[in-house]
C-alpha atoms as a PDB file:
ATOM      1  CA  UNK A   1     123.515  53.598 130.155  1.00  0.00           C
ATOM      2  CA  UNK A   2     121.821  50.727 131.476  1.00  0.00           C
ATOM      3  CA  UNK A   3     118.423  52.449 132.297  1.00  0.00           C
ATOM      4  CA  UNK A   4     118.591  54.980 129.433  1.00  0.00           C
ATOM      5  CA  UNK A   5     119.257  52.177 126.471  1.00  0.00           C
ATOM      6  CA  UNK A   6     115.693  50.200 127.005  1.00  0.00           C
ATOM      7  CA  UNK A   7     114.073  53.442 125.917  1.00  0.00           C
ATOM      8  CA  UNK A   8     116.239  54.503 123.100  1.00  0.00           C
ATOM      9  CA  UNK A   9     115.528  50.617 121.667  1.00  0.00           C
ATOM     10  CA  UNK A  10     112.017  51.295 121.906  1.00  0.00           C
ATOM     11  CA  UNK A  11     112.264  55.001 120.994  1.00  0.00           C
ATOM     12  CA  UNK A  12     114.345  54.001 117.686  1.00  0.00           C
ATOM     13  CA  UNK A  13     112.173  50.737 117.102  1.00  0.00           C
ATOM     14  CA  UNK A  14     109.225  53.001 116.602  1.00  0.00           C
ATOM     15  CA  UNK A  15     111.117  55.571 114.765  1.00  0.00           C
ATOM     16  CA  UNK A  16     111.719  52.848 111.971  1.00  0.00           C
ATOM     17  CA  UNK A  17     108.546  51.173 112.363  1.00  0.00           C
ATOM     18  CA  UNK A  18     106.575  54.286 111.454  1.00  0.00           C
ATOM     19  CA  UNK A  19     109.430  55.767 108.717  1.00  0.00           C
ATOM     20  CA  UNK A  20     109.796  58.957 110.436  1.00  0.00           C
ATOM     21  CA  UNK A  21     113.356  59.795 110.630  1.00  0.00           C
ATOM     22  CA  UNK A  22     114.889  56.985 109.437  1.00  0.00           C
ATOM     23  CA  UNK A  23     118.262  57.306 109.268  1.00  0.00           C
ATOM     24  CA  UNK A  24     118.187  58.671 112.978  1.00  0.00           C
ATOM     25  CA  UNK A  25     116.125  55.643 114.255  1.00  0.00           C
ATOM     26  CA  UNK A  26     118.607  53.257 112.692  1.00  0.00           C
ATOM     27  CA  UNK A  27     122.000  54.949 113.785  1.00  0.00           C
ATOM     28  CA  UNK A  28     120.068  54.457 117.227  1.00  0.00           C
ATOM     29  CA  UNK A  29     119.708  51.487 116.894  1.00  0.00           C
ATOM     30  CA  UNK A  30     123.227  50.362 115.616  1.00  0.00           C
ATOM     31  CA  UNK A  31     124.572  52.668 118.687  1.00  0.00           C
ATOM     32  CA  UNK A  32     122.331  50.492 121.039  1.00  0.00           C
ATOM     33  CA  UNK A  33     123.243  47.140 119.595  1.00  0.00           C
ATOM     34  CA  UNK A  34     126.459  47.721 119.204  1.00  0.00           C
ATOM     35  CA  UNK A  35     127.138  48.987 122.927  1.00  0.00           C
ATOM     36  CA  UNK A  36     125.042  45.196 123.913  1.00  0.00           C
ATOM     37  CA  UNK A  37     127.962  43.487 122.047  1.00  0.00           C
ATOM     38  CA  UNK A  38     130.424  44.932 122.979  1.00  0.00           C
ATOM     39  CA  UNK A  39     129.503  44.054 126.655  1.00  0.00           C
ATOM     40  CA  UNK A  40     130.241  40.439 125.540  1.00  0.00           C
ATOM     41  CA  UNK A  41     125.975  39.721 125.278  1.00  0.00           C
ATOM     42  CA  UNK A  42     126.179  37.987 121.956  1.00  0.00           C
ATOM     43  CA  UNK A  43     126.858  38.129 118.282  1.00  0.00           C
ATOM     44  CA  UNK A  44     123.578  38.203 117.635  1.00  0.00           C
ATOM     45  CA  UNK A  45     123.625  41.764 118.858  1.00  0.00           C
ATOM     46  CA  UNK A  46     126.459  42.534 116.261  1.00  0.00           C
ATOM     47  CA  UNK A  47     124.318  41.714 113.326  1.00  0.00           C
ATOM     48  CA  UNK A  48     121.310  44.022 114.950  1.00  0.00           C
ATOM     49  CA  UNK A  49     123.764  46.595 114.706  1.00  0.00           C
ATOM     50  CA  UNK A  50     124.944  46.030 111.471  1.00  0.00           C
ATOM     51  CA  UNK A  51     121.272  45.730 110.174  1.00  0.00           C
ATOM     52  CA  UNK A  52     120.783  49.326 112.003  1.00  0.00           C
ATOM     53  CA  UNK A  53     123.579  51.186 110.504  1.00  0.00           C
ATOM     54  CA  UNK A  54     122.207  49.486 106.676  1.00  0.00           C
ATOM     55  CA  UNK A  55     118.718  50.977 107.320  1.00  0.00           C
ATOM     56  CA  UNK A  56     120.158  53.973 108.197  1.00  0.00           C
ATOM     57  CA  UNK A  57     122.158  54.445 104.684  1.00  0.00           C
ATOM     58  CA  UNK A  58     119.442  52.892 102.885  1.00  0.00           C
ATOM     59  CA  UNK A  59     116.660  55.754 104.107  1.00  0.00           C
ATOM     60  CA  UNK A  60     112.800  55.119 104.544  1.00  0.00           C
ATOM     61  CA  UNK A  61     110.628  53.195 102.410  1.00  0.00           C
ATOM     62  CA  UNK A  62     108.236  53.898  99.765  1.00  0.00           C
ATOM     63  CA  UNK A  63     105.048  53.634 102.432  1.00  0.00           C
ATOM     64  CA  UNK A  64     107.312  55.599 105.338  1.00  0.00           C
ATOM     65  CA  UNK A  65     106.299  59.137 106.698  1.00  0.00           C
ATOM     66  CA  UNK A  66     109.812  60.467 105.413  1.00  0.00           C
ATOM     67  CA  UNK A  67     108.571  59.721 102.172  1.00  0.00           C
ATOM     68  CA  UNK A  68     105.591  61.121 101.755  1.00  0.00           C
ATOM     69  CA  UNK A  69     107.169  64.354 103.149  1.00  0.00           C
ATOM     70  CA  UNK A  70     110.609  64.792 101.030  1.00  0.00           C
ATOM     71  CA  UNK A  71     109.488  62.625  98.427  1.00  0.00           C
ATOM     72  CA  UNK A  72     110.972  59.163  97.407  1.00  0.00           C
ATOM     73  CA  UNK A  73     114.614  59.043  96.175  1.00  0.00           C
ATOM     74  CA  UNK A  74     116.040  57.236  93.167  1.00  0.00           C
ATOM     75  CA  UNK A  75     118.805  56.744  92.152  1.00  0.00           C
ATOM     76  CA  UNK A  76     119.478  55.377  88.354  1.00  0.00           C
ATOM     77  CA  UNK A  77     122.539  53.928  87.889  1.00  0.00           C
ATOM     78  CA  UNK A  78     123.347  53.830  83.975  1.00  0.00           C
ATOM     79  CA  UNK A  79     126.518  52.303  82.378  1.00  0.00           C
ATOM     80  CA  UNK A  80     128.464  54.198  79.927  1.00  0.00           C
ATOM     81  CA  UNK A  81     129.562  52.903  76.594  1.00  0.00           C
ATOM     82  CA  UNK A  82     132.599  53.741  74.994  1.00  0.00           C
END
């Protein structure tokens, strides 16, 4: 794991970087991060992975490659009145 997680940081760096497959990129990224602090390198690697796993649920950005491809998603949240 060791060799292989360098290139899945910069493999899932560039996925969310460019906004093509976004949530994949940042589950690979919380996987990464989170295996790091585990190891005992740092907390700092904790939040990584935290921030990871957010941009995953989150989903690309209005300027992203996923969006220009599925189209952006909204969601409208409206309260209702009794």
């Amino acid at each position: 794991m060791a060799a292989i997680a360098p290139g899945i940081d910069i493999l899932s760096g560039l996925l969310l970087i460019v906004g093509l497959w976004t949530p994949i990129g940042g589950v690979l990224q919380a996987l990464v991060e989170f295996s790091d602090g585990l190891a005992g390198a740092g907390y700092e690697h904790i939040v990584r992975g935290t921030i990871g796993l957010s941009i995953a649920m989150l989903g690309p950005g209005a300027w992203s490659v996923d969006a220009r491809r599925f189209g952006r998603k909204r969601i409208d949240v409206t309260v209702l009145k009794d």
